[in-house]
C-alpha atoms as a PDB file:
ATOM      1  CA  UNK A   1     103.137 108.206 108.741  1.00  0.00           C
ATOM      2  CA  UNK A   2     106.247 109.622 110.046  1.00  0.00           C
ATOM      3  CA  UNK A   3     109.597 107.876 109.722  1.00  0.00           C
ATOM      4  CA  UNK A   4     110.825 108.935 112.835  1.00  0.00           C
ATOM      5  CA  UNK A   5     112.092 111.871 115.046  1.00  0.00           C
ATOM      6  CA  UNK A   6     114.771 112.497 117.330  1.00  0.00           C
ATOM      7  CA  UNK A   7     118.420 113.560 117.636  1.00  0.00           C
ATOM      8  CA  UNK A   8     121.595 111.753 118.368  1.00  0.00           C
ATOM      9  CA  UNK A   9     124.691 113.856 120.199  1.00  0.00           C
ATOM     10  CA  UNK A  10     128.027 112.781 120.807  1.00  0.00           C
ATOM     11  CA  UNK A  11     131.461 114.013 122.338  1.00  0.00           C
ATOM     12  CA  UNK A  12     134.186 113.347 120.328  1.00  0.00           C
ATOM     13  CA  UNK A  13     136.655 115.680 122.479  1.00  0.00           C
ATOM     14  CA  UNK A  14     136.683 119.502 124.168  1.00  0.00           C
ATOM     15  CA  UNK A  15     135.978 120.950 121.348  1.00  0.00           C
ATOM     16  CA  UNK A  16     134.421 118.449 118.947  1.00  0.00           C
ATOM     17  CA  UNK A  17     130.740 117.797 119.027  1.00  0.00           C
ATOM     18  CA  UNK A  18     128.681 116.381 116.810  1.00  0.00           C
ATOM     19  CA  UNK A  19     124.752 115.998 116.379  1.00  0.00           C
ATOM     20  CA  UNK A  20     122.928 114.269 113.467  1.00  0.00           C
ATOM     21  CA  UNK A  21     119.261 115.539 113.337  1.00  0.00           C
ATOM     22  CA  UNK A  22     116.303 113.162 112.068  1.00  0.00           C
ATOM     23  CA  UNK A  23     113.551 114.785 109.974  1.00  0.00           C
ATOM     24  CA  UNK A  24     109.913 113.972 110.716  1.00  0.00           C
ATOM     25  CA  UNK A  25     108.226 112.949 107.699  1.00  0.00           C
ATOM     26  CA  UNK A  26     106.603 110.971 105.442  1.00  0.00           C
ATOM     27  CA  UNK A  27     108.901 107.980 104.018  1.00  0.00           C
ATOM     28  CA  UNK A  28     110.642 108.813 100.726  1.00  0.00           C
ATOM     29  CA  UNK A  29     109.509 105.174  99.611  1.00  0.00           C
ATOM     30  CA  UNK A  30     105.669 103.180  98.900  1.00  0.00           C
ATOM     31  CA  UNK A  31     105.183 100.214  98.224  1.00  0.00           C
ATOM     32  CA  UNK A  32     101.871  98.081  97.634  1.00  0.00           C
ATOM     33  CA  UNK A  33     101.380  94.467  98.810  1.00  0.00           C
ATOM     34  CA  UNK A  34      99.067  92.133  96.957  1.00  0.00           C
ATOM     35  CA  UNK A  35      96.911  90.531  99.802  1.00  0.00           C
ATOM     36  CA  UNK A  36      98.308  86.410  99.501  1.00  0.00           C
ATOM     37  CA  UNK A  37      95.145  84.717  97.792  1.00  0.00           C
ATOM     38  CA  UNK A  38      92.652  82.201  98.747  1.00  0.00           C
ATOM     39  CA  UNK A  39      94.547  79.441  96.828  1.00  0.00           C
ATOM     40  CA  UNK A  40      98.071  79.382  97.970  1.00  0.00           C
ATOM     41  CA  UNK A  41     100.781  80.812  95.466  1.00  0.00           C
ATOM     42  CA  UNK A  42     103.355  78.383  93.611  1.00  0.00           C
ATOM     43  CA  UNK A  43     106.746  79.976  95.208  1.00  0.00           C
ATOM     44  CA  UNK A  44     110.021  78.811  93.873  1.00  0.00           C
ATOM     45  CA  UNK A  45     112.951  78.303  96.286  1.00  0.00           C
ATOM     46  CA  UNK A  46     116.303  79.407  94.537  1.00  0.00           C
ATOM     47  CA  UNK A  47     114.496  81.747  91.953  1.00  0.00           C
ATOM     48  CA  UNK A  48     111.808  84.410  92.061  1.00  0.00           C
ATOM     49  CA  UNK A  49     110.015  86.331  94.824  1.00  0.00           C
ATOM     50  CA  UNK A  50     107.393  85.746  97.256  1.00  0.00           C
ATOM     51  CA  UNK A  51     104.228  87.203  95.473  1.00  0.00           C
ATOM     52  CA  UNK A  52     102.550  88.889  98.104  1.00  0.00           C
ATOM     53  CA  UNK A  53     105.778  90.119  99.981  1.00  0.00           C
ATOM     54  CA  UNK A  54     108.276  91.079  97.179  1.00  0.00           C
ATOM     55  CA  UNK A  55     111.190  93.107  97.749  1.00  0.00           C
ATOM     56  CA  UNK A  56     111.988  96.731  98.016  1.00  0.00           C
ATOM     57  CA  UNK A  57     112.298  98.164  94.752  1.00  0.00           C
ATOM     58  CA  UNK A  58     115.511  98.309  93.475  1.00  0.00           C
ATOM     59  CA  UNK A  59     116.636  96.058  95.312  1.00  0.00           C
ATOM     60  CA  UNK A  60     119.112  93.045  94.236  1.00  0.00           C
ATOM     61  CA  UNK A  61     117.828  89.789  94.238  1.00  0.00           C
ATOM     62  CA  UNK A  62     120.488  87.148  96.190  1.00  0.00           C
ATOM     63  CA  UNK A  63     119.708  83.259  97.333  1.00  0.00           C
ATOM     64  CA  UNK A  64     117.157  81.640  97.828  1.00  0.00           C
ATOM     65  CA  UNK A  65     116.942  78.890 100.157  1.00  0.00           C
ATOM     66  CA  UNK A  66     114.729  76.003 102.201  1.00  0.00           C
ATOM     67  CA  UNK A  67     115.426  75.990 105.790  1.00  0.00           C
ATOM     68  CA  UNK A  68     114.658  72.070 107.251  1.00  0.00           C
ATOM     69  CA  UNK A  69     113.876  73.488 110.745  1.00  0.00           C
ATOM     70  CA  UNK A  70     110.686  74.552 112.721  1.00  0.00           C
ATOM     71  CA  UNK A  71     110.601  78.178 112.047  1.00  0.00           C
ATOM     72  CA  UNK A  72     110.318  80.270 115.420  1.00  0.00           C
ATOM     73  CA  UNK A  73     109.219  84.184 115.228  1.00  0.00           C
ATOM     74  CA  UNK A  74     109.267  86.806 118.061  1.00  0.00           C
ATOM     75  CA  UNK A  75     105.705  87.724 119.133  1.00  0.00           C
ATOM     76  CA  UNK A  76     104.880  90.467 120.951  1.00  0.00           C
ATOM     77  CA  UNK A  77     103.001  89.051 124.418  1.00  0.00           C
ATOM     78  CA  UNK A  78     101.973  93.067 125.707  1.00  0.00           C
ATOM     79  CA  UNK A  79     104.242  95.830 125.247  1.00  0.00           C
ATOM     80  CA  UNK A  80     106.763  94.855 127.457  1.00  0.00           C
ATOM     81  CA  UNK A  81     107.385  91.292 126.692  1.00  0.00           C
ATOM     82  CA  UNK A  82     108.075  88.681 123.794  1.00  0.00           C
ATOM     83  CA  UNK A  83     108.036  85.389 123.326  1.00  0.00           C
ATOM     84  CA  UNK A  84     109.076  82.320 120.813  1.00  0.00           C
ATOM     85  CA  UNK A  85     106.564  80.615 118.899  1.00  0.00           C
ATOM     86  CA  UNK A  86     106.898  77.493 116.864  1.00  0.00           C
ATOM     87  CA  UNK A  87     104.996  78.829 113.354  1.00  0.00           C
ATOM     88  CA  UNK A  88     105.535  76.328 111.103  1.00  0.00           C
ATOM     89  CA  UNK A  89     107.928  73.032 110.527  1.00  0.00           C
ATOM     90  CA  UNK A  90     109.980  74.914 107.467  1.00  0.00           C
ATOM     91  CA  UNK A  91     110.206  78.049 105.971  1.00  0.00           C
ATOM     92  CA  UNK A  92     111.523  79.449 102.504  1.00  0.00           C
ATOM     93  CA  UNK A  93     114.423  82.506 102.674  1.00  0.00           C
ATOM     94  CA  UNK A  94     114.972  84.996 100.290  1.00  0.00           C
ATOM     95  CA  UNK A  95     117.721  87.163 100.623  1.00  0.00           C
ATOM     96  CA  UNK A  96     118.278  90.913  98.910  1.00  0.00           C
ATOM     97  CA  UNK A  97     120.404  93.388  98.450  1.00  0.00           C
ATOM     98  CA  UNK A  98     119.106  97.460  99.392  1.00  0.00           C
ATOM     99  CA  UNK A  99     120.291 100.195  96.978  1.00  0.00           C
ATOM    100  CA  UNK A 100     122.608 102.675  98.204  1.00  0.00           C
ATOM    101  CA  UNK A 101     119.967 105.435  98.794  1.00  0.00           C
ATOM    102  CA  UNK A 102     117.766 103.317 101.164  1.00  0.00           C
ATOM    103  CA  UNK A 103     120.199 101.672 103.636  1.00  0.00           C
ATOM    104  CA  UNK A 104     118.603 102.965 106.794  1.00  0.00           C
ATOM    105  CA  UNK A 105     116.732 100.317 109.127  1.00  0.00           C
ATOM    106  CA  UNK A 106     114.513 103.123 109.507  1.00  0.00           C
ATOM    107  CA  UNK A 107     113.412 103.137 106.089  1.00  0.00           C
ATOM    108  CA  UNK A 108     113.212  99.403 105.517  1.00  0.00           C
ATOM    109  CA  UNK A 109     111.067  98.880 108.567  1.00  0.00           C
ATOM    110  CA  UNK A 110     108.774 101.728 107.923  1.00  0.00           C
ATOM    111  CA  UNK A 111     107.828 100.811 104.475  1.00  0.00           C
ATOM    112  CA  UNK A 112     107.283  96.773 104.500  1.00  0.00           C
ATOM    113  CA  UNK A 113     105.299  97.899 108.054  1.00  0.00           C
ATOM    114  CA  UNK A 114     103.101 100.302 105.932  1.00  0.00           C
ATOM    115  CA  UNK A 115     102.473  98.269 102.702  1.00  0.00           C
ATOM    116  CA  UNK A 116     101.937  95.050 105.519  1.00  0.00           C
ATOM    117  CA  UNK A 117      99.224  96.866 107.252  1.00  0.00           C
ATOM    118  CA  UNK A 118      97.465  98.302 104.410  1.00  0.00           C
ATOM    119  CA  UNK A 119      97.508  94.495 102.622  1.00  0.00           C
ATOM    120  CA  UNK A 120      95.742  92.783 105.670  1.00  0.00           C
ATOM    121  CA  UNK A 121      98.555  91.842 107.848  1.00  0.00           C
ATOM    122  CA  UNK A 122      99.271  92.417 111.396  1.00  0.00           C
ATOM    123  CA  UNK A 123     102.783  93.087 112.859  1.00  0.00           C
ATOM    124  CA  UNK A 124     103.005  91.035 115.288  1.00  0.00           C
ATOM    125  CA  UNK A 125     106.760  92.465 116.565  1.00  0.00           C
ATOM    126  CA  UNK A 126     109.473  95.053 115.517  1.00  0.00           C
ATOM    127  CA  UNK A 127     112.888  95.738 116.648  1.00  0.00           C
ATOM    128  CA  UNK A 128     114.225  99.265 114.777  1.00  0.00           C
ATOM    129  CA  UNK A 129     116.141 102.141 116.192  1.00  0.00           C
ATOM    130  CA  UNK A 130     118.255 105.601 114.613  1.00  0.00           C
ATOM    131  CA  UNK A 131     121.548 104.107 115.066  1.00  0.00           C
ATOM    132  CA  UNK A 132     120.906 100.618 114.847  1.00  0.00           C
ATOM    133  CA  UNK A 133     122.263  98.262 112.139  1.00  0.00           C
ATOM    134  CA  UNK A 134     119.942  95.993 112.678  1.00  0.00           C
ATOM    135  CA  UNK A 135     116.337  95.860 111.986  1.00  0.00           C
ATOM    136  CA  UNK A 136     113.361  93.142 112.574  1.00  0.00           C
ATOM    137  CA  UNK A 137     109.358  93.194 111.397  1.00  0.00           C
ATOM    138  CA  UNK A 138     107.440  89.974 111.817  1.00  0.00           C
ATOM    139  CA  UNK A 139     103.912  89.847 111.036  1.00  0.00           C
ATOM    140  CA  UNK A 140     101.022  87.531 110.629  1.00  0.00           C
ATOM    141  CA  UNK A 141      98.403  87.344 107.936  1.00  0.00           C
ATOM    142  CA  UNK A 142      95.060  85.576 108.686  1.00  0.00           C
ATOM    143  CA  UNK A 143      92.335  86.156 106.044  1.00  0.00           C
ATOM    144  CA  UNK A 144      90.617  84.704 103.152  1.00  0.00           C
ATOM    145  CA  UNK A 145      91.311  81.054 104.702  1.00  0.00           C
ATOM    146  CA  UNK A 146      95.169  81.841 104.503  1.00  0.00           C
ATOM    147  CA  UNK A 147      97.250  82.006 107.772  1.00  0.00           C
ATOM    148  CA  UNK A 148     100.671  82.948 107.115  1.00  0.00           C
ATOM    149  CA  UNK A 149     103.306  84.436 108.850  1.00  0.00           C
ATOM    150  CA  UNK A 150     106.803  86.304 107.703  1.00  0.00           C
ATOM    151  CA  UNK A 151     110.058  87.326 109.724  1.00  0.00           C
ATOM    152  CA  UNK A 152     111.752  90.632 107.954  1.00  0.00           C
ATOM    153  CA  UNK A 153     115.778  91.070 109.005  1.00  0.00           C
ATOM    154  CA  UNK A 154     117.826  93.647 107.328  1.00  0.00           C
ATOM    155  CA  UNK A 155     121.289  94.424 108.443  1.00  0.00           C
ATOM    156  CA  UNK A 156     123.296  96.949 106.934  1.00  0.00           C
ATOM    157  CA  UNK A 157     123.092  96.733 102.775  1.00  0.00           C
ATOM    158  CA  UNK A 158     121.270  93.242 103.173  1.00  0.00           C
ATOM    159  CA  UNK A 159     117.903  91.732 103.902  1.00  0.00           C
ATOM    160  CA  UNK A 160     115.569  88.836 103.634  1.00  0.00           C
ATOM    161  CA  UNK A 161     112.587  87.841 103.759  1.00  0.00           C
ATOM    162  CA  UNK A 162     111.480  84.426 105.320  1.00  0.00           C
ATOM    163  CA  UNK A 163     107.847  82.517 105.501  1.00  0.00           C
ATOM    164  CA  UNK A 164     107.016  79.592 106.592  1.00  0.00           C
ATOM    165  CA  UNK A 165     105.770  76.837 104.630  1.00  0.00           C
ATOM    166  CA  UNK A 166     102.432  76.540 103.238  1.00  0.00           C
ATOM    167  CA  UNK A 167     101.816  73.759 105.591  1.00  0.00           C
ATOM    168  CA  UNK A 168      99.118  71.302 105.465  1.00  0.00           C
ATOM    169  CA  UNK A 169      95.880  72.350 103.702  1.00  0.00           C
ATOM    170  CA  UNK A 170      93.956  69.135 103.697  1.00  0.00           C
ATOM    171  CA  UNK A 171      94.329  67.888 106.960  1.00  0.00           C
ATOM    172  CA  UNK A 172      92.483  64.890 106.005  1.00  0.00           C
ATOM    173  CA  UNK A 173      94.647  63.756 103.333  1.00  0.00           C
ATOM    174  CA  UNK A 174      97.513  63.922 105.487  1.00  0.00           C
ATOM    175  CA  UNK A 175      95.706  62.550 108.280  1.00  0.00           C
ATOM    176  CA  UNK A 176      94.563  59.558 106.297  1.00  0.00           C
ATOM    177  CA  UNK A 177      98.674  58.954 104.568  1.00  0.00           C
ATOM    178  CA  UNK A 178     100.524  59.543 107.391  1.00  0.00           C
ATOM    179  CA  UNK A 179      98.042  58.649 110.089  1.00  0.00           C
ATOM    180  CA  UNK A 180      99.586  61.532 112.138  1.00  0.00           C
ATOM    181  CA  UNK A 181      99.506  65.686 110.925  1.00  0.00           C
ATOM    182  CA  UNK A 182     101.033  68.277 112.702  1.00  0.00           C
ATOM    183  CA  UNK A 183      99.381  71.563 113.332  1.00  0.00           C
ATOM    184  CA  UNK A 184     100.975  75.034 114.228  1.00  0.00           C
ATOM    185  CA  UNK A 185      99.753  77.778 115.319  1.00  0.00           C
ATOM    186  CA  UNK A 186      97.726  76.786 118.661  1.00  0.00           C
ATOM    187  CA  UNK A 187      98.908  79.071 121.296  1.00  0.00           C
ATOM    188  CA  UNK A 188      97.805  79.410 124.775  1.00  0.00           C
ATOM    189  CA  UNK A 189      98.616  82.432 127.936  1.00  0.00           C
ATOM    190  CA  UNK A 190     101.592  81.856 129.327  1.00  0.00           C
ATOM    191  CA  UNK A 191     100.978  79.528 132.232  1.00  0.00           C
ATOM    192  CA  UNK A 192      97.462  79.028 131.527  1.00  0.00           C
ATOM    193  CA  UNK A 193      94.871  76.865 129.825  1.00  0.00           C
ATOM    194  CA  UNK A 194      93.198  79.571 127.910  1.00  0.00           C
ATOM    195  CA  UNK A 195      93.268  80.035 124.160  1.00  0.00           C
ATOM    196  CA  UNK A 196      94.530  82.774 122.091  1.00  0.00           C
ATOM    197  CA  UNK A 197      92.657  84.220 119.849  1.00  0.00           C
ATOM    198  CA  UNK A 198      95.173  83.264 117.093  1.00  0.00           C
ATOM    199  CA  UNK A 199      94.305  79.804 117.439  1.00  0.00           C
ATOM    200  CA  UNK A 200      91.424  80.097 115.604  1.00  0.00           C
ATOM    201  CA  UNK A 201      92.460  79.486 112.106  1.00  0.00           C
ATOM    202  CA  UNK A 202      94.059  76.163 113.366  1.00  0.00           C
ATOM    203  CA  UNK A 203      91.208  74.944 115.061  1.00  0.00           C
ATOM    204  CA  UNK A 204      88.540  75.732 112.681  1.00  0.00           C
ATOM    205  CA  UNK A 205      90.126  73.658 110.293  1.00  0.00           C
ATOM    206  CA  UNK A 206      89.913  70.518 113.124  1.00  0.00           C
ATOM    207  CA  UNK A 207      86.415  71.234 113.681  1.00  0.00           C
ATOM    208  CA  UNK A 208      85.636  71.145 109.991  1.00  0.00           C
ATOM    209  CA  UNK A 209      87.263  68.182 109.524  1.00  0.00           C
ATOM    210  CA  UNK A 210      85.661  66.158 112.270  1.00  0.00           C
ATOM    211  CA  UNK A 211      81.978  67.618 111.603  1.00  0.00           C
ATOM    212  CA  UNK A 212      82.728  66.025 108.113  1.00  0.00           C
ATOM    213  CA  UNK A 213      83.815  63.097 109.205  1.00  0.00           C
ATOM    214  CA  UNK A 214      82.312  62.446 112.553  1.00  0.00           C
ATOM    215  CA  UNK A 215      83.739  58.325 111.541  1.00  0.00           C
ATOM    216  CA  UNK A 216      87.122  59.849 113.107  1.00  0.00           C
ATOM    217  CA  UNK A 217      88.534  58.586 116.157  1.00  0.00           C
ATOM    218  CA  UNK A 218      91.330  60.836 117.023  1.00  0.00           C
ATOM    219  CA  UNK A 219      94.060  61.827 119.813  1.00  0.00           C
ATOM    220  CA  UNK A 220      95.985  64.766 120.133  1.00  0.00           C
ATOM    221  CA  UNK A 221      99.069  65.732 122.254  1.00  0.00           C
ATOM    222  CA  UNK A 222     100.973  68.820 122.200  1.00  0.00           C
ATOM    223  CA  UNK A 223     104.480  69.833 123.342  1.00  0.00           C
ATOM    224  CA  UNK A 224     105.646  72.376 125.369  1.00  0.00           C
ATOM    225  CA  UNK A 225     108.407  74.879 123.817  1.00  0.00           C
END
């Protein structure tokens, strides 16, 4: 896969102009992604990486932190639109440091988008250009009963890497504690009653529970973002 092509030209003055040249080719940078496994992974907050979405190596490792708040991520709708979607009700943040030779968005976005792909995930959006400092790759992984999904942000020298919480893995047990579990990851078209087929993951796990427990008297309500 090529990293990019294209040229950038500028006019400095009458006489000064300048033009920085992109080279198609592969990226000088692999990495390999161990696909997250069926059991979910024991991932410390303030120390230690993510294991199947570890950082660039090289790379400086800075904090780590719990974010409180309903994680949103950017999701590509068709190629011309994007919306917000409510993924979880916390997420994890790790943040890094690039070495020198790979500060290019370019770069960053290319090789997490690779090693994502070939691991199982699916990027779900991207935001990357020459020039730009800024760079975004959000993708979703749903496979081998796991259904997880990661936001990507590098800007300039720095990056992290955020995923939302586990979440609730025995609905039942929640369901039966709290009397009350909240599920993400039900999405319909915009405007419409019809189901994505995302939404799968989420509502197998429903049916599941109530074909084994059909004793279950339950209600749900959702809430429009």
């Amino acid at each position: 896969m090529a990293t990019t092509v294209g040229s950038v030209c500028g006019f400095f003055g009458a006489e000064d102009l300048r033009l920085d040249l992109v080279e198609v080719g592969p990226p000088t940078l692999k990495m390999k992604l161990n696909p997250p496994a069926a059991k979910p992974e024991v991932v410390g907050v303030q120390t230690g990486d993510f294991p199947y979405l570890p950082p660039i190596p090289g790379s400086k490792a800075g904090n780590g932190s719990h974010d409180d708040s309903p994680m949103m991520l950017d999701v590509d709708v068709d190629k011309n639109t994007h919306e917000k979607q409510v993924v979880g009700s916390g997420s994890i943040i790790k943040s890094y440091t690039l070495p020198p030779p790979l500060r290019t968005t370019i770069l960053f976005v290319t090789v997490y988008r690779e090693a994502l792909t070939q691991a199982g995930w699916t990027i779900v959006h991207q935001v990357q250009s020459i020039q730009g400092s800024d760079a975004v790759l959000n993708a979703h992984y749903h496979s081998n009963g796991r259904n997880i999904r990661a936001a990507l942000h590098a800007g300039g020298a720095d990056y992290t890497i955020q995923v939302e919480d586990v979440g609730v893995e025995d609905i039942g047990k929640e369901l039966d504690r709290d009397c009350h579990v909240a599920l993400y990851g039900i999405h319909f078209d915009f405007n419409k009653a019809t189901l994505r087929p995302d939404s799968e993951v989420v509502l197998e796990k429903i049916l599941a529970l109530l074909k084994a427990r059909p004793e279950l008297k339950v209600r749900s309500a959702g809430k429009h973002r």
